[in-house]
Each structure stands twice: as structure tokens, then as C-alpha cells.
Protein backbone atom coordinates (compact mmCIF):
# COMPACT_ATOMS: atom_id res chain seq x y z
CA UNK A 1 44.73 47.42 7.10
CA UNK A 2 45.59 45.16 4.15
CA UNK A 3 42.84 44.37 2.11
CA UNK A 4 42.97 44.41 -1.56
CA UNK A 5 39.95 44.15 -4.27
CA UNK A 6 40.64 43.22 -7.80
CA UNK A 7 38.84 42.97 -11.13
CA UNK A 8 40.61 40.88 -14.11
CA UNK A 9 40.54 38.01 -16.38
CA UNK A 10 42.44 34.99 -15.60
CA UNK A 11 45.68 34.58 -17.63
CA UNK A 12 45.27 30.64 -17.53
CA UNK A 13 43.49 27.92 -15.53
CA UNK A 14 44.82 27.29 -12.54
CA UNK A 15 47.26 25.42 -10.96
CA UNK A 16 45.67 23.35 -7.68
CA UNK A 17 47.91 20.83 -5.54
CA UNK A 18 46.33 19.41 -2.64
CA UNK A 19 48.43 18.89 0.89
CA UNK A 20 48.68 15.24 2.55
CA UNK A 21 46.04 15.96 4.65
CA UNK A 22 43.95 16.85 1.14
CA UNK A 23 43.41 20.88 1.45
CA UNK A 24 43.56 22.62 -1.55
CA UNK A 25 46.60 25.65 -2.66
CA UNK A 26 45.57 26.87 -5.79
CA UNK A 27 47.38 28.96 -7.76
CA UNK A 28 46.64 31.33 -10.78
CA UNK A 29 47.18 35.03 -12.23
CA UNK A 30 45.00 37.75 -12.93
CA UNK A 31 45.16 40.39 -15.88
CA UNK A 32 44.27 43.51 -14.50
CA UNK A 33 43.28 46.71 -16.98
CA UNK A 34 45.34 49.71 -16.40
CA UNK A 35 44.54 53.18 -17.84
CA UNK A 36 47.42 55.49 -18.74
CA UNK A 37 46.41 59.43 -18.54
CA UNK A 38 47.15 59.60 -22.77
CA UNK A 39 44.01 57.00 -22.50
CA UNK A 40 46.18 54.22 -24.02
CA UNK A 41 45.66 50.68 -21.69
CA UNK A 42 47.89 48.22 -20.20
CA UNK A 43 47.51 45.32 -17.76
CA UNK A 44 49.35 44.26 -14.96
CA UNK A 45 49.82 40.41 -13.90
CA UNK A 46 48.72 39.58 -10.38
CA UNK A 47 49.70 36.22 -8.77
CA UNK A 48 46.68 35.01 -6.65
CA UNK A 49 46.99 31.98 -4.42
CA UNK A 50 43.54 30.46 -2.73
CA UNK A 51 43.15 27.75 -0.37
CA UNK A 52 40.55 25.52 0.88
CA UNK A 53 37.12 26.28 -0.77
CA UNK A 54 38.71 29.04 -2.43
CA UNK A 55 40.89 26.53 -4.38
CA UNK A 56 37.89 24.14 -4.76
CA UNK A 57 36.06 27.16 -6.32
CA UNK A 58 39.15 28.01 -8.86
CA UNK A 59 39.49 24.40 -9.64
CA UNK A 60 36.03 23.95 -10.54
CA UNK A 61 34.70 27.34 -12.25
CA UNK A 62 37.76 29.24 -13.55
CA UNK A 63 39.24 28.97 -16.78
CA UNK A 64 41.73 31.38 -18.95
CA UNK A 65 39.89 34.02 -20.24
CA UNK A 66 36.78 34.94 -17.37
CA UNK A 67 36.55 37.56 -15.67
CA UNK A 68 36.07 37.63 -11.92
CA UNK A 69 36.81 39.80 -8.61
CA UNK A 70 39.07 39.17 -6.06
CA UNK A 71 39.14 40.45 -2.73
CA UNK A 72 42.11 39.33 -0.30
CA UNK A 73 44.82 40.42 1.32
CA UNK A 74 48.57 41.20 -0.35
CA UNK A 75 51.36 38.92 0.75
CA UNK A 76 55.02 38.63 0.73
CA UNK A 77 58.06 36.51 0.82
CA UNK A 78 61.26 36.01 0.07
CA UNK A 79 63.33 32.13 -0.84
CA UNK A 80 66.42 31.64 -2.28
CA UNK A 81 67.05 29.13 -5.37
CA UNK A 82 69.24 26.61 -5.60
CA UNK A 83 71.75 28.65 -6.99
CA UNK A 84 71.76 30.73 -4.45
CA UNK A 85 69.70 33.73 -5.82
CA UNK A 86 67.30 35.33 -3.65
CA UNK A 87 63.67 36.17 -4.78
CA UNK A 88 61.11 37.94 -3.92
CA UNK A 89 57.40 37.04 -4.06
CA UNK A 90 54.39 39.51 -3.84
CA UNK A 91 50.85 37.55 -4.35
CA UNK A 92 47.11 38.11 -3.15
CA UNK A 93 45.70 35.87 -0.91
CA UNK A 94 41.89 35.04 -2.02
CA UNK A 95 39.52 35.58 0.93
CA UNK A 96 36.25 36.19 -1.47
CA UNK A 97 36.18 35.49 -5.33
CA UNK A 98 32.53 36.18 -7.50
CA UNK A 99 32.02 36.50 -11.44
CA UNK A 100 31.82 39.56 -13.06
CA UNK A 101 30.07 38.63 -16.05
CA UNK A 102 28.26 35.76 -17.18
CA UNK A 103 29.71 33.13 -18.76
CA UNK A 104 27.77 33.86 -22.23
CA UNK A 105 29.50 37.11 -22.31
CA UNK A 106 33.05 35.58 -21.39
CA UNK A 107 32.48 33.73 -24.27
CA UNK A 108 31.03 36.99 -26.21
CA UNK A 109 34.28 38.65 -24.81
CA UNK A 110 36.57 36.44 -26.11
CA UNK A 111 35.40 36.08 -29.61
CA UNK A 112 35.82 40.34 -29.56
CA UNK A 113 39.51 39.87 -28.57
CA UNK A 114 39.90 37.77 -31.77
CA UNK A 115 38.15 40.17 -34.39
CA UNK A 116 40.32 43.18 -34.82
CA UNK A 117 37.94 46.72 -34.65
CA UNK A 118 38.47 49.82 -36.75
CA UNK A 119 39.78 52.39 -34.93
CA UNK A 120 37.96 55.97 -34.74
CA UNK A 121 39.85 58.66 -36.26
CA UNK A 122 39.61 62.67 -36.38
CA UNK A 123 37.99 61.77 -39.85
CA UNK A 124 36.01 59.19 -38.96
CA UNK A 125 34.65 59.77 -35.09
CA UNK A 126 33.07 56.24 -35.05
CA UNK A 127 34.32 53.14 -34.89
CA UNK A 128 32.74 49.98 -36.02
CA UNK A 129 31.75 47.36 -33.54
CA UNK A 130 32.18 43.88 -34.12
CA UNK A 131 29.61 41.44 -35.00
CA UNK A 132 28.26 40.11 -31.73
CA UNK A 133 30.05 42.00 -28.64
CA UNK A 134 27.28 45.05 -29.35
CA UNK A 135 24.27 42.57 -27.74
CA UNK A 136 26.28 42.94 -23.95
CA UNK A 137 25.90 47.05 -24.90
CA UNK A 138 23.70 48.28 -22.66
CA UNK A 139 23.07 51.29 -25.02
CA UNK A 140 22.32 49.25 -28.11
């Protein structure tokens, strides 16, 4: 079975092309959050490709920075460049995309990202929270 669910932000808005016959290919790549066991993060970069109403839908809603769940199928492929290299492509193919959050708290989300928190230490167990991501807590 290859089905594949995702949860990320989108990197940047999307890239949508239409065919001659006017169906939509859209195009765009997810962050996805990735927890190391020593609790530090990283992300890894997921190329999504929707068509149809699925492009329609990234067209119209998404932009860089909300975050949304996929659920698709994984795809590959293979081409070779003009100069003769050969690549390899591995990308999701959107069957079902929904938002995670509201678009309030994308907003809420991304002002975070630009404020810079203090970090808890041994010394000091709590860490401060930055004006205006503590009202999506839900234990505030």
C-alpha cells in the first residue's frame, strides 16, 4: 500500500501551470518537523505535486508559511538533463489536503518565528514566551 500523510508548512506559494486542455499541475514543498532523540529539531523538504481541484485548492488558499496536511501517495521518476545527467525525482502526489490551523494563528505563528525566545537553562527552568503566540496555548 502506498499512502503517505503529512503535516508541514509550505516553504513558498506554489507553482500552478495549467495543460492545453486547462487542468491544473501544481507544484509546491512542504517543511516537515523532525525530532532528533537529543530533542534538538530539523525539517525535511517534501516536493508535493496536485492536480485538478487539488491544484485549484493550492492556487487559491496556500501561501508560504501555513500549515496544512497532506495525504497522497509517494511517487518516483527518473529524466535525464540536457547534459546528459540523470536525476532522480521522489514527490507526493496530493489526493486530500485540509488546514491545520487557522489562518489567525498562521499569522500568530509567523510573527513567533520572527521574535527570538529565551532559552530555558539548568538555572533558569523557564523560558519566556513571546508576546502574542501564548493566546493559541491551550494551557494559558
Amino acid at each position: 500500500m502506498n499512502k503517505v500523510h503529512l503535516i508541514g508548512r509550505v516553504v513558498r506559494k506554489p507553482e500552478v501551470r495549467y495543460t492545453a486542455d486547462g487542468k491544473g499541475i501544481a507544484r509546491y514543498t512542504l517543511a516537515v518537523s523532525r525530532k532528533y532523540k537529543n530533542g534538538k529539531q530539523d525539517a525535511d523538504f517534501i516536493n508535493c505535486i496536485a492536480f485538478n481541484k487539488n491544484a485549484q485548492f493550492a492556487e487559491k488558499y496556500l501561501e508560504r508559511g501555513m500549515k496544512i496536511c497532506v495525504s497522497g501517495r509517494i511517487q518516483t521518476g527518473s529524466f535525464t538533463k540536457d547534459d546528459g545527467t540523470k536525476v532522480s525525482v521522489v514527490e507526493v502526489v496530493v489526493e486530500d489536503n485540509e488546514f491545520v490551523e487557522s489562518k489567525s494563528a498562521n499569522t500568530k505563528s509567523q510573527q513567533a518565528e520572527n521574535q527570538q525566545p529565551q532559552q530555558a537553562t539548568p538555572e533558569q527552568p523557564w523560558m519566556t514566551v513571546p508576546d502574542g503566540i501564548g493566546d493559541s496555548l491551550p494551557f494559558v
